[in-house]
Protein backbone atom coordinates (compact mmCIF):
# COMPACT_ATOMS: atom_id res chain seq x y z
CA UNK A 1 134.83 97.31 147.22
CA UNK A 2 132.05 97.31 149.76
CA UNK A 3 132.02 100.86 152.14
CA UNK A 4 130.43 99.65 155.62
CA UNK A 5 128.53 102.43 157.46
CA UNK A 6 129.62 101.92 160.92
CA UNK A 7 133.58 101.89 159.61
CA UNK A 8 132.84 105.11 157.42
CA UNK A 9 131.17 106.78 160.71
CA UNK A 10 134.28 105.86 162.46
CA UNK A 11 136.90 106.90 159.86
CA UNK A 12 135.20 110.12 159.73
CA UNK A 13 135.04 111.03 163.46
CA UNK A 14 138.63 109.99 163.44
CA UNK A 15 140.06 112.18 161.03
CA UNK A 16 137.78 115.25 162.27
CA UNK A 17 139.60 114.46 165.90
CA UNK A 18 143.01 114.49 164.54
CA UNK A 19 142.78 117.47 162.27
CA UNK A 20 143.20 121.28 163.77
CA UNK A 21 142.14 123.02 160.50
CA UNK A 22 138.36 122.78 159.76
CA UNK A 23 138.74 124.13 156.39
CA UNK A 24 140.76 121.08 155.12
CA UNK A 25 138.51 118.44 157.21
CA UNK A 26 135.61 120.14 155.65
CA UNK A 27 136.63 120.06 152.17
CA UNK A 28 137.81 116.41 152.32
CA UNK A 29 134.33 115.45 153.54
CA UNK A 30 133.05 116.95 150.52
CA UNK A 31 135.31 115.21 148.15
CA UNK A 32 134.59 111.93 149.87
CA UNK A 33 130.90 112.55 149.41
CA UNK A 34 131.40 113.58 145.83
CA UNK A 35 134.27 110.45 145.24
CA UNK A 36 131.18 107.65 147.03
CA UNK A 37 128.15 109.99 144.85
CA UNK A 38 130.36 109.06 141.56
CA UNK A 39 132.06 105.77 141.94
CA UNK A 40 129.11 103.73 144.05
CA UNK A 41 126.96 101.07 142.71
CA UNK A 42 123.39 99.73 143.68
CA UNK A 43 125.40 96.14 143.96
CA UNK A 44 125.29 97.29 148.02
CA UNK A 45 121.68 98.43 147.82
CA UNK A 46 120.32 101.75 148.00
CA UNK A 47 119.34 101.16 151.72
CA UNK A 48 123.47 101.16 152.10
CA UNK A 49 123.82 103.87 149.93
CA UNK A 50 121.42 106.66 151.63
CA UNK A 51 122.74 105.59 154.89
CA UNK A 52 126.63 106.22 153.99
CA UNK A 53 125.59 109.79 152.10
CA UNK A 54 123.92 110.70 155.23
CA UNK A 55 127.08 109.64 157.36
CA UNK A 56 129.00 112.16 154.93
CA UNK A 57 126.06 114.40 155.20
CA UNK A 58 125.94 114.76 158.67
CA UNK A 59 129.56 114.85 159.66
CA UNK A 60 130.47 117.66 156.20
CA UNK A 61 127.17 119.72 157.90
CA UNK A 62 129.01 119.75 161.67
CA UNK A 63 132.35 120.73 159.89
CA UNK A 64 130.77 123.40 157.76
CA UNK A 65 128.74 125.17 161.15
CA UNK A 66 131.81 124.86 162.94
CA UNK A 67 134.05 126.58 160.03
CA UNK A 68 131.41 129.40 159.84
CA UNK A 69 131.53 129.79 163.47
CA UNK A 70 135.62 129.73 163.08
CA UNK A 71 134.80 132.38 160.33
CA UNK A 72 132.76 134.75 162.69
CA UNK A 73 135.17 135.03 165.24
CA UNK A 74 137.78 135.76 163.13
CA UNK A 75 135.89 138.58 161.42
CA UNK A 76 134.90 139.79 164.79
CA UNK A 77 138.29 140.19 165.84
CA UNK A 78 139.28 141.81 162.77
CA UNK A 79 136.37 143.97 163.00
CA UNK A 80 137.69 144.85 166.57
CA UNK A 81 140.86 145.09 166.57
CA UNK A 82 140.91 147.06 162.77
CA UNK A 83 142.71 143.89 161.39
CA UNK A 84 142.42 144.53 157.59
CA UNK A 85 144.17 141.15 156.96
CA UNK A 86 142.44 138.93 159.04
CA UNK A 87 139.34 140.31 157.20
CA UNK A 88 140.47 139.73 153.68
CA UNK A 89 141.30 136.41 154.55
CA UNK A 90 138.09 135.13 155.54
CA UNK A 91 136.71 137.46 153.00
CA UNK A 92 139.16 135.77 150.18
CA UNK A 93 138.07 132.15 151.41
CA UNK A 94 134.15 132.75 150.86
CA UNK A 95 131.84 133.70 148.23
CA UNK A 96 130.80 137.27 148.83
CA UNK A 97 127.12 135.65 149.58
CA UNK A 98 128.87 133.77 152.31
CA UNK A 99 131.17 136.60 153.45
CA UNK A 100 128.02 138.66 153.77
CA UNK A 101 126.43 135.77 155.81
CA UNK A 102 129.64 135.47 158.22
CA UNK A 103 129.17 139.45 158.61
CA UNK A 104 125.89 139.20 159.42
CA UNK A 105 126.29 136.93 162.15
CA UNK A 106 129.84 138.94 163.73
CA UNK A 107 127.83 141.99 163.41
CA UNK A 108 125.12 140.91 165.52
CA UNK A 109 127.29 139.17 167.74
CA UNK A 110 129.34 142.76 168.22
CA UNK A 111 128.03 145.03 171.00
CA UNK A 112 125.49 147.55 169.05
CA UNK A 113 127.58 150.53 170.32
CA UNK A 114 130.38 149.40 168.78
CA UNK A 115 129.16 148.69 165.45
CA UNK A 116 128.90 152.42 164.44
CA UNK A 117 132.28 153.07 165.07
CA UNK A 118 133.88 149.79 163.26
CA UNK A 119 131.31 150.77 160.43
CA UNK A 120 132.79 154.37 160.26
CA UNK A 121 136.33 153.20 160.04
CA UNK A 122 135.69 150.89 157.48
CA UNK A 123 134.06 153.47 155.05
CA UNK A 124 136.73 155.96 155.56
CA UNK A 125 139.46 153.50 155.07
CA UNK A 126 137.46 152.61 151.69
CA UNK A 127 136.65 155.66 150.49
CA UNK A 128 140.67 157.41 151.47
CA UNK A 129 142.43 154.15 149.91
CA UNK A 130 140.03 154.81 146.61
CA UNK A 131 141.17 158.20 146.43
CA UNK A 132 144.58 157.65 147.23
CA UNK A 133 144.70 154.88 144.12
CA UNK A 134 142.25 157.50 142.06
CA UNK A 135 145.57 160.01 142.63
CA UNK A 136 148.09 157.75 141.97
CA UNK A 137 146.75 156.36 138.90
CA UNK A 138 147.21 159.77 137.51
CA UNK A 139 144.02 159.13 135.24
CA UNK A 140 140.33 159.79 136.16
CA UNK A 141 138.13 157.03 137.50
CA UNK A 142 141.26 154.75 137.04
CA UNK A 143 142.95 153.33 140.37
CA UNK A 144 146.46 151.80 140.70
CA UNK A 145 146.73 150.38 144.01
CA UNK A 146 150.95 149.32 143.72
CA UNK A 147 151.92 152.96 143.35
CA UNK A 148 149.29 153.74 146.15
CA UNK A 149 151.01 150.69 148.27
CA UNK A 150 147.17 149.46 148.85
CA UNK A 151 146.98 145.78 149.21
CA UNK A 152 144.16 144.66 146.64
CA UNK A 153 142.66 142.42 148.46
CA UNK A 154 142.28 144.97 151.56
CA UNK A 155 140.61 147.38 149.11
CA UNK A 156 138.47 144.33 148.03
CA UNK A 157 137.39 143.18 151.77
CA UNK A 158 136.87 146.72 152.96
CA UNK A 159 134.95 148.07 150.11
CA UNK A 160 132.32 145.22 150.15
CA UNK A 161 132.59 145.84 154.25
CA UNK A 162 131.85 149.37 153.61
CA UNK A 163 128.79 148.53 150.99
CA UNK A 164 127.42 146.01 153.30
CA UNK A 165 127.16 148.68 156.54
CA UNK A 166 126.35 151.52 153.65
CA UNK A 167 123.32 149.51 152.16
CA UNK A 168 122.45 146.24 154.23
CA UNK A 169 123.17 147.00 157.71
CA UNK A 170 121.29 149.57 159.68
């Protein structure tokens, strides 16, 4: 089977027009690039070759900025509007690296007087879910977040929120 470049460019601009969720586009385009990196041969030359990984390349780099940028707004908006679910979703989706990245870029895209207040919300939430789980658990530095009714992954978003405005963003 022979892969020609200007049919590749063309499936992939196709499939990124017909798709509404980024994430899935994105992580097809990294599957095809893995599925061409593994299964290829030099029988097409390596001329061939660099050109298609670049098609992949390119078109995986444009999903990936735009995903990020989907990822900012949402953590803006969560930020906002005190959304703890929207924020452990994008935070559950990422690496914490990325997450940090993504809050990086919503932080400094959030009007400066605002960013106090989010910050203190999020640190009380954290620290009044921890010692609401602390108290339920019935047993020192041991938390049990059903009997508190604290969604885990809340507690998981908000207290790396709460460490990243605590010790990374001043």
């Amino acid at each position: 089977m022979q892969v020609n470049p200007k049919q590749l460019d063309s499936f992939c601009k196709k499939i990124i027009a017909r798709s509404r969720n980024t994430s899935n586009i994105h992580e097809a385009l990294v599957v095809l690039e893995a599925f061409v990196s593994a299964f290829s041969s030099d029988s097409q030359g390596a001329d061939n070759y660099k050109h298609i990984q670049e098609i992949l390349k390119s078109h995986s780099s444009k999903t990936r900025d735009k995903l990020m940028q989907e990822k900012t707004q949402h953590v803006i908006k969560g930020l906002l509007t005190h959304e703890r679910q929207l924020l452990a979703d994008v935070y559950g989706s990422l690496s914490r690296n990325g997450f940090y990245q993504i809050l990086t870029s919503a932080c400094e895209q959030i009007d400066r007087s605002n960013i106090s207040d989010i910050a203190q919300w999020v640190i009380v939430w954290a620290n009044e879910a921890k010692l609401k789980a602390e108290k339920a658990s019935g047993y020192p530095d041991a938390l049990d977040f059903k009997k508190a009714d604290i969604d885990i992954e809340h507690y998981q978003s908000m207290t790396d929120i709460a460490y990243f405005f605590n010790h990374t963003y001043k």
